[in-house]
Protein backbone atom coordinates (compact mmCIF):
# COMPACT_ATOMS: atom_id res chain seq x y z
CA UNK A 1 137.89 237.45 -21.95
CA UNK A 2 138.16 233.86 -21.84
CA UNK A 3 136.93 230.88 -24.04
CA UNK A 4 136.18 227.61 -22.35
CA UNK A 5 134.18 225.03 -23.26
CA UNK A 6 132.18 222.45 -20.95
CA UNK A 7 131.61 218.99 -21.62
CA UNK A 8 128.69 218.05 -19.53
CA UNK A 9 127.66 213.84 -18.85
CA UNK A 10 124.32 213.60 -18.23
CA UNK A 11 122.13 210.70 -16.64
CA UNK A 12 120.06 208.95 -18.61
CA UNK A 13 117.38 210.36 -20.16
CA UNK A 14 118.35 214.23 -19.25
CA UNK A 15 120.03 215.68 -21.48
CA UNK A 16 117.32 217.63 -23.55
CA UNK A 17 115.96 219.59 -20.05
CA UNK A 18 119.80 219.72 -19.06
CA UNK A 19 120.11 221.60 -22.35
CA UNK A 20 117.70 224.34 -21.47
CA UNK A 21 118.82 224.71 -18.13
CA UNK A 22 122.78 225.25 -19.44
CA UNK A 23 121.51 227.68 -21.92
CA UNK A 24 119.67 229.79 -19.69
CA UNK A 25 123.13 230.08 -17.46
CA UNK A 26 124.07 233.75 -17.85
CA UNK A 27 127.75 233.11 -18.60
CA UNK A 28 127.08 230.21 -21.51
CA UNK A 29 127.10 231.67 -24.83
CA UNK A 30 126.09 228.43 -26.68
CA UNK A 31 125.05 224.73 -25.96
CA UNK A 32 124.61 221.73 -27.86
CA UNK A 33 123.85 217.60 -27.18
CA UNK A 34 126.46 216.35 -29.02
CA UNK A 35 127.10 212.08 -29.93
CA UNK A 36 129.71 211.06 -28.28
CA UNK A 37 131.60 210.14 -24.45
CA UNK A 38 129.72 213.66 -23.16
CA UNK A 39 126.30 214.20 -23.43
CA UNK A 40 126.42 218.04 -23.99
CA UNK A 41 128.91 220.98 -24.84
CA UNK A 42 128.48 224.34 -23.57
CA UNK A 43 130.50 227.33 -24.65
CA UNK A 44 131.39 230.01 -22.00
CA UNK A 45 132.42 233.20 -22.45
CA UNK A 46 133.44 234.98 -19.06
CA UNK A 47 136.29 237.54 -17.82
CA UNK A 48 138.57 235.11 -15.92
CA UNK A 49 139.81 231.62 -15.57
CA UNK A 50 138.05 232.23 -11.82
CA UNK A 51 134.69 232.49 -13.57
CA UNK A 52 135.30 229.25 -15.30
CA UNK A 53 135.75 227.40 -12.66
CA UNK A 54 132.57 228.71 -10.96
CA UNK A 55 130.50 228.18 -13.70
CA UNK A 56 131.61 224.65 -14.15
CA UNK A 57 132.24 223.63 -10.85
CA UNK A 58 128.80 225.72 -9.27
CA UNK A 59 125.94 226.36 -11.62
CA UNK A 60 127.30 223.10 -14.26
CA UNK A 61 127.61 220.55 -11.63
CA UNK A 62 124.70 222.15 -9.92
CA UNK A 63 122.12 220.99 -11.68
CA UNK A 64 120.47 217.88 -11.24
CA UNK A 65 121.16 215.09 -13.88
CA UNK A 66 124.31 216.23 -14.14
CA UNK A 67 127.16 213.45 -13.82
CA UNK A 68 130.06 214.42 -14.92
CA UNK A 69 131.93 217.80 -16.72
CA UNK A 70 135.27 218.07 -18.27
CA UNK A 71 136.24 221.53 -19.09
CA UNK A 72 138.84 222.71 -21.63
CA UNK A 73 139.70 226.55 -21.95
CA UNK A 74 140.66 228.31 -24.90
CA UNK A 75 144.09 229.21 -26.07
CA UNK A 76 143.67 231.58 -28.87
């Protein structure tokens, strides 16, 4: 299993619907809007780095209001 987490910028004034849409992504496991250079951090729990990348790079960047991710994986 891997452990990433994705750190979502969102346009202006989207990040509370953004937050319901990331949450309702099968593969998140927890979201929050956070203070700070991102807007929003969403925790993924998936089988493989592959799955990471589709999650950030498809269904993350896939939604609109989205302007930016950064995505860190877990090492422990």
């Amino acid at each position: 299993m891997v452990h990433a987490f994705i750190m979502v910028k969102t346009a202006a004034g989207k990040s509370e619907r953004l937050l319901e849409d990331i949450r309702a992504l099968e593969q998140v496991a927890e979201a929050h809007i956070v203070a700070g250079t991102y807007d929003i951090i969403a925790e993924v729990d998936v089988p493989d780095v592959y799955d990471v990348l589709q999650t950030a790079s498809s269904d993350v960047q896939g939604l609109e209001g989205v302007a930016d991710t950064k995505t860190y994986i877990g090492m422990d």
